[in-house]
C-alpha atoms as a PDB file:
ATOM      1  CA  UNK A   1     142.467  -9.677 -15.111  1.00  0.00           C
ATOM      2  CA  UNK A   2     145.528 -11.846 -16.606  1.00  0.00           C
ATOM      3  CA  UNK A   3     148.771 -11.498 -15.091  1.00  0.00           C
ATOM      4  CA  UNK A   4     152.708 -12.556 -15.299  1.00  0.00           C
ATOM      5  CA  UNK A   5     154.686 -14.139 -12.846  1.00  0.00           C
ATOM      6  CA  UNK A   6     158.331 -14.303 -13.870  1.00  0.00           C
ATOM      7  CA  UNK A   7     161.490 -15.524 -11.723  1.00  0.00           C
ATOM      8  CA  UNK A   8     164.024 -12.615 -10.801  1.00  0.00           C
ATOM      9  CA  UNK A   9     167.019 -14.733 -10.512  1.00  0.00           C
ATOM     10  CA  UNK A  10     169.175 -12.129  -8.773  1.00  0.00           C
ATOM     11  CA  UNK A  11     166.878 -11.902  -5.887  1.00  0.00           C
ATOM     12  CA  UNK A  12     165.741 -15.264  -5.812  1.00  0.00           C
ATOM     13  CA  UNK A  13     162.410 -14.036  -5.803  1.00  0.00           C
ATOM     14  CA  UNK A  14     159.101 -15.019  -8.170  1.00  0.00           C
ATOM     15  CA  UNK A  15     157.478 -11.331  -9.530  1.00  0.00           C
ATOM     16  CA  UNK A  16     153.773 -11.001 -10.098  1.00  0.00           C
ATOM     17  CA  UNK A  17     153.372  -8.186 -13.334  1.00  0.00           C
ATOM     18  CA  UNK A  18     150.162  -6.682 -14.166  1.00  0.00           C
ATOM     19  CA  UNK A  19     149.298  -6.606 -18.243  1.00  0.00           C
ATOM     20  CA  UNK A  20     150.683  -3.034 -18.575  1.00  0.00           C
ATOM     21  CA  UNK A  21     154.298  -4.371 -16.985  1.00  0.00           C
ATOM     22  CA  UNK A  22     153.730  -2.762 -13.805  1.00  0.00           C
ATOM     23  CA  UNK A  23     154.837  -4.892 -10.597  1.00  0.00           C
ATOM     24  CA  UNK A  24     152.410  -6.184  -8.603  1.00  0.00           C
ATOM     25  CA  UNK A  25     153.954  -7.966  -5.664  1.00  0.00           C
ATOM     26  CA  UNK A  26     157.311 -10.267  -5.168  1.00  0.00           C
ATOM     27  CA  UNK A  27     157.128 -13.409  -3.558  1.00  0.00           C
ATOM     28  CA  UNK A  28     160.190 -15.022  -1.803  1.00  0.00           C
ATOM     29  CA  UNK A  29     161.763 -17.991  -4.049  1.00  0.00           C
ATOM     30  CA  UNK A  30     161.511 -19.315  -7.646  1.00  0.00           C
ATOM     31  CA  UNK A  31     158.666 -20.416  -9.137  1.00  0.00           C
ATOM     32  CA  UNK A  32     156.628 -19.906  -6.139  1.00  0.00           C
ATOM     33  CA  UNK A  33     153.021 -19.157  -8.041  1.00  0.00           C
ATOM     34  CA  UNK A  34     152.172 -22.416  -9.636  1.00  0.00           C
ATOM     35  CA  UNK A  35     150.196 -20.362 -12.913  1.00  0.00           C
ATOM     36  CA  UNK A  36     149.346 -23.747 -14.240  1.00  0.00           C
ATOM     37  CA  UNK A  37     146.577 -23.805 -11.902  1.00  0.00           C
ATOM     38  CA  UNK A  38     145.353 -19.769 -12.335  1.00  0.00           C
ATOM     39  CA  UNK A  39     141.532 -20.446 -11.821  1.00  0.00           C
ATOM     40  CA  UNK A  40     138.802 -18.583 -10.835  1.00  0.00           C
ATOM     41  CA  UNK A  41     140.536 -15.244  -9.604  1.00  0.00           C
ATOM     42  CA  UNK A  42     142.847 -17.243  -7.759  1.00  0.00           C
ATOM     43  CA  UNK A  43     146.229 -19.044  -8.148  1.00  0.00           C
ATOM     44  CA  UNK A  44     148.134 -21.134  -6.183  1.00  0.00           C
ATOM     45  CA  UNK A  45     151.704 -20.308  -4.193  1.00  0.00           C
ATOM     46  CA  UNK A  46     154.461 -21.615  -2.080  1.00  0.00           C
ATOM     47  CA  UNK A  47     155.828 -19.667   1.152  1.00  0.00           C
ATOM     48  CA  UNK A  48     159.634 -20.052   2.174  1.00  0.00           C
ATOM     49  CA  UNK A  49     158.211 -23.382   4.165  1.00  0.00           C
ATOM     50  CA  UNK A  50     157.393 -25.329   1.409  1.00  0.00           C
ATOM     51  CA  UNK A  51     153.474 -24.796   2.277  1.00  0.00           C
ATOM     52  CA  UNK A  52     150.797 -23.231  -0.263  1.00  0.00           C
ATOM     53  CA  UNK A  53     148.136 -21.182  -0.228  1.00  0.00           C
ATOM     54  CA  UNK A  54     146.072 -18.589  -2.520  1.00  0.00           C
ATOM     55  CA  UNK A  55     146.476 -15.349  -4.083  1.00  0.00           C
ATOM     56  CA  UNK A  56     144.132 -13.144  -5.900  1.00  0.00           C
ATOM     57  CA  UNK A  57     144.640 -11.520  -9.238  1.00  0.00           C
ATOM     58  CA  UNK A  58     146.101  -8.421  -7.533  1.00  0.00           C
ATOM     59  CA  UNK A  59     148.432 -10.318  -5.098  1.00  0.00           C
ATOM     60  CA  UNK A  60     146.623 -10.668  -2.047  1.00  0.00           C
ATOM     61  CA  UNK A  61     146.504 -13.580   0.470  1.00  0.00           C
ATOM     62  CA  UNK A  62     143.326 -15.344  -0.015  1.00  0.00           C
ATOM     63  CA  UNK A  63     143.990 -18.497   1.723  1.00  0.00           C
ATOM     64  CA  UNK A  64     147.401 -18.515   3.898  1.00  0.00           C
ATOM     65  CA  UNK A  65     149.957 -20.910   3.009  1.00  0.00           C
ATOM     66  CA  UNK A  66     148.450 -24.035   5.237  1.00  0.00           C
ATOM     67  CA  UNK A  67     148.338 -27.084   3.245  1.00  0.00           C
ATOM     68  CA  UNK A  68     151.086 -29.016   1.721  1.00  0.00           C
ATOM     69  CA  UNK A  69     149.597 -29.454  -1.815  1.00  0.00           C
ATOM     70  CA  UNK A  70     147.019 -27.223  -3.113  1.00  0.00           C
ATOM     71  CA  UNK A  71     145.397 -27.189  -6.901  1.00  0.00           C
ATOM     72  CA  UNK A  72     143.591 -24.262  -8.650  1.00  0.00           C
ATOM     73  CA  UNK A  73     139.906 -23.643  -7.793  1.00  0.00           C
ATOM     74  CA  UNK A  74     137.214 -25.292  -9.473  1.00  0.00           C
ATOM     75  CA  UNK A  75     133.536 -24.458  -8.857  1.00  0.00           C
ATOM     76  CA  UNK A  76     134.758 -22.816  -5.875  1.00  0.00           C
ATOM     77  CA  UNK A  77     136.514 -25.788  -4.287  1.00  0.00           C
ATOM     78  CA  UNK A  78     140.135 -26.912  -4.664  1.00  0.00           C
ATOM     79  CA  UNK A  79     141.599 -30.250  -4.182  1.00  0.00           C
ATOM     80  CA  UNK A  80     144.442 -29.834  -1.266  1.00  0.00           C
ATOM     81  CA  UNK A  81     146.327 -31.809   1.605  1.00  0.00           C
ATOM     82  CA  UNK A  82     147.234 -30.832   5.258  1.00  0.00           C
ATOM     83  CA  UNK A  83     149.772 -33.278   6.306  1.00  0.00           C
ATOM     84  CA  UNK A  84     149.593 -32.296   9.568  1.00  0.00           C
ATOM     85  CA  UNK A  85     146.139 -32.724  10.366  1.00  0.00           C
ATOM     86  CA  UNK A  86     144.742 -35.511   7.704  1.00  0.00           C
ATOM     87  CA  UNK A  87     147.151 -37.514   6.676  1.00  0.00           C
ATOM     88  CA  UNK A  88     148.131 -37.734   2.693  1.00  0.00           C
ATOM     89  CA  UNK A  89     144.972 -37.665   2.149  1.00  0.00           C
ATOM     90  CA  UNK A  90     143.043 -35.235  -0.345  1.00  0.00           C
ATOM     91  CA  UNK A  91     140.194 -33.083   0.485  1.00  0.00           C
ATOM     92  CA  UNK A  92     138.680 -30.112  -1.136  1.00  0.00           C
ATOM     93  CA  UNK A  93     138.650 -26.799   0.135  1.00  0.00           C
ATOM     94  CA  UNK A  94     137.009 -23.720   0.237  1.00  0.00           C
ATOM     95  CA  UNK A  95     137.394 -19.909  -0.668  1.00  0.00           C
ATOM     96  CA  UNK A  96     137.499 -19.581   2.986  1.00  0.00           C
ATOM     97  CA  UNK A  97     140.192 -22.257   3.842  1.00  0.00           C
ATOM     98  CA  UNK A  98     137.860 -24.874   4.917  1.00  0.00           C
ATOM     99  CA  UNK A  99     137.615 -28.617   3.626  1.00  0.00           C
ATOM    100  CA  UNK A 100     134.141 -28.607   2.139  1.00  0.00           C
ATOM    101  CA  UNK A 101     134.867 -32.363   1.220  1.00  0.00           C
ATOM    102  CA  UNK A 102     136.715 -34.210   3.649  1.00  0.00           C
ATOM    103  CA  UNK A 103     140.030 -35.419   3.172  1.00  0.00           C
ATOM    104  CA  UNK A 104     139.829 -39.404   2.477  1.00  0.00           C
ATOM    105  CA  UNK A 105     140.832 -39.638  -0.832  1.00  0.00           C
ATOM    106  CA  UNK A 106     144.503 -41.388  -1.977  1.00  0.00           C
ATOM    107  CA  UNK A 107     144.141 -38.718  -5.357  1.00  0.00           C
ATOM    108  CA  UNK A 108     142.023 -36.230  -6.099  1.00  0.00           C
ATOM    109  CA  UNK A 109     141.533 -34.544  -9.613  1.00  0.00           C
ATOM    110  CA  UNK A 110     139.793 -30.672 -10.273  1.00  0.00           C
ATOM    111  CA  UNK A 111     136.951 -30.637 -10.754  1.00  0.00           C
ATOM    112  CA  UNK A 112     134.906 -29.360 -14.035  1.00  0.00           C
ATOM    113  CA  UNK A 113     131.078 -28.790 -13.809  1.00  0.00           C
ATOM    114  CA  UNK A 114     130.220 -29.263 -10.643  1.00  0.00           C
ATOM    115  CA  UNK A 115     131.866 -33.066 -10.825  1.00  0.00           C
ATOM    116  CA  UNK A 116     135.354 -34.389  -9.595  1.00  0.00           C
ATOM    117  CA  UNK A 117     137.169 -38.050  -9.877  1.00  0.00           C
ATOM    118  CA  UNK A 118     138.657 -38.539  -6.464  1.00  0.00           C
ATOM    119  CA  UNK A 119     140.152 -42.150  -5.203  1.00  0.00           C
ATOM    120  CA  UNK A 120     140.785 -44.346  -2.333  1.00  0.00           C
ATOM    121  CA  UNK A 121     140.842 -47.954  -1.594  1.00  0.00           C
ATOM    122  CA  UNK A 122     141.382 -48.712  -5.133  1.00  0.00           C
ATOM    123  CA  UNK A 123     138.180 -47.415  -6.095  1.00  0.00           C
ATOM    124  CA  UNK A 124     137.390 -43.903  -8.205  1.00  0.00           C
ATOM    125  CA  UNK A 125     134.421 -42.124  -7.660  1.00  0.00           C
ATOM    126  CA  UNK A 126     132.742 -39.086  -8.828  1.00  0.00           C
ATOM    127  CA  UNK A 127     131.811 -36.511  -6.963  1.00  0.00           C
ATOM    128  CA  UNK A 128     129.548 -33.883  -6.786  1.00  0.00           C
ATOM    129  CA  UNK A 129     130.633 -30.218  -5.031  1.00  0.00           C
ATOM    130  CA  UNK A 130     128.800 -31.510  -1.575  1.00  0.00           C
ATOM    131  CA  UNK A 131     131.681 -34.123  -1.686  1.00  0.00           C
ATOM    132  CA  UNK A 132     128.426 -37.254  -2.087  1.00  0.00           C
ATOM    133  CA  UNK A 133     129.216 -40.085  -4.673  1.00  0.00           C
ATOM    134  CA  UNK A 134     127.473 -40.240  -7.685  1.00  0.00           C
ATOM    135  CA  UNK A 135     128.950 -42.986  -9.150  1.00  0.00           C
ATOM    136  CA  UNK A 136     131.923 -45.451  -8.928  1.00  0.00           C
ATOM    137  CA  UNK A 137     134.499 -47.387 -11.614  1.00  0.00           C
ATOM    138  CA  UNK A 138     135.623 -50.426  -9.749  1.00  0.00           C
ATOM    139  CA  UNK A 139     137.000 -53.753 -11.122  1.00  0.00           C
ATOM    140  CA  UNK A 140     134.869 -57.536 -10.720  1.00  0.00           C
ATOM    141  CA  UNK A 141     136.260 -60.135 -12.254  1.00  0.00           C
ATOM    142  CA  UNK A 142     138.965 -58.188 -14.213  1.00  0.00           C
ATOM    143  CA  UNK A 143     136.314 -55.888 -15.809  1.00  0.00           C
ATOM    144  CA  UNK A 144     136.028 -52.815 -15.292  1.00  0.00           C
ATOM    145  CA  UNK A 145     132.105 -51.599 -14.215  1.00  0.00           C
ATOM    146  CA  UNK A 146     130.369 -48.337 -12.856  1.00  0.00           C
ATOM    147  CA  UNK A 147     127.723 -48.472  -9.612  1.00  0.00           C
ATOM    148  CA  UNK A 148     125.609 -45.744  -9.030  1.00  0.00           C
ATOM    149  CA  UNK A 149     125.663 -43.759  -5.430  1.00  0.00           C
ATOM    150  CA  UNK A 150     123.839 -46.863  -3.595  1.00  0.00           C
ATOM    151  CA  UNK A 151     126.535 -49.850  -5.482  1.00  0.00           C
ATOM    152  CA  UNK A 152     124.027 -50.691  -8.190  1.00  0.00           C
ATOM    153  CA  UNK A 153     125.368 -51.827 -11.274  1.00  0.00           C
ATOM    154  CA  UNK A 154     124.789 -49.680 -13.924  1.00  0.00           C
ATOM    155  CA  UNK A 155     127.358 -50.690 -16.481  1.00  0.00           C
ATOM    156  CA  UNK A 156     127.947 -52.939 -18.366  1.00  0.00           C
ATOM    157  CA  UNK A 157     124.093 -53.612 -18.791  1.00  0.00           C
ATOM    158  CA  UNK A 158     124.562 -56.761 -17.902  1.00  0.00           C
ATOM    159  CA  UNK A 159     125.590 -58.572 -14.720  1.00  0.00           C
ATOM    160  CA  UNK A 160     129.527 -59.082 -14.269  1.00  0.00           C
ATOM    161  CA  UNK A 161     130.291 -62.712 -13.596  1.00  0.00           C
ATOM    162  CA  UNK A 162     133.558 -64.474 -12.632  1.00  0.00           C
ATOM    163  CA  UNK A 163     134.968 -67.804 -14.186  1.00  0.00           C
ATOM    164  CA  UNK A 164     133.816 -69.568 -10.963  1.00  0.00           C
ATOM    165  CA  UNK A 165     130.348 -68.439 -11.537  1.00  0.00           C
ATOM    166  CA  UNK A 166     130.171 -65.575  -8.382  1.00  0.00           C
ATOM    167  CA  UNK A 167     129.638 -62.025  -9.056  1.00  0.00           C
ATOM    168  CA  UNK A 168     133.115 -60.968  -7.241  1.00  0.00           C
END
């Protein structure tokens, strides 16, 4: 069920509409639901604090407003941050609240059948909904190559070798 979230500048409020024009709920401050990331049922918002959480199509709380950045839900997990307890660091949640993938990574992208590119230590990896790599991009030598789950080289087809003659 689409909806409309416009800013009511006299109130300082953000309005959720239903198609017909009807209003659904009001949320305290502008540009609190972030529509960009409407997914699944769901979209992100931002409480008075600064913190976000999840609303349904009809306005309800589906996730409070715990984490400090949140994205839209993806095969039922979206990538978010909780300052206080992990760091900067990305994880992805839950319809229930709870990181499914633990927070570790530096960035953390949505994912998009059943795969996500999430990075730390200078290394991206892809992962599967269960949070396990399936494969990396990391640079040898100044190329660029992708390992499978257990570091194999799998591309380029052929070994990466430096200008002294080692494989790092």
């Amino acid at each position: 069920m689409a909806r409309l979230a416009l800013n009511d500048n006299a109130t300082g409020e953000t309005v959720l509409f239903d198609n017909s024009g009807h209003e659904v709920q009001r949320y305290p401050g502008l540009s609190s639901l972030q529509v960009s990331d409407a997914s699944e049922g769901t979209v992100p918002f931002k409480d008075t604090n600064g913190l976000f959480g999840l609303i349904d199509s009809n306005g309800k709380k589906v996730i409070g407003s715990y984490f400090d950045k949140i994205g839209g839900m993806n095969d039922g997990l979206a990538k978010a941050v909780k300052q206080s307890t992990y760091g900067a660091n990305f994880g992805y949640i839950n319809l229930a609240g709870r990181f499914a993938v633990v927070p570790e990574f530096e960035w953390a992208q949505d994912f998009s059948e059943k795969r996500a590119w999430a990075g730390m230590k200078g290394q991206a990896q892809l992962l599967n909904t269960n949070g396990n790599v399936l494969a990396q991009l990391e640079v040898h030598c100044n190329q660029r190559i992708i390992t499978d789950a257990k570091g194999h080289q799998f591309w380029p087809l052929k070994p990466v070798t430096c200008a002294n003659g080692s494989g790092q």
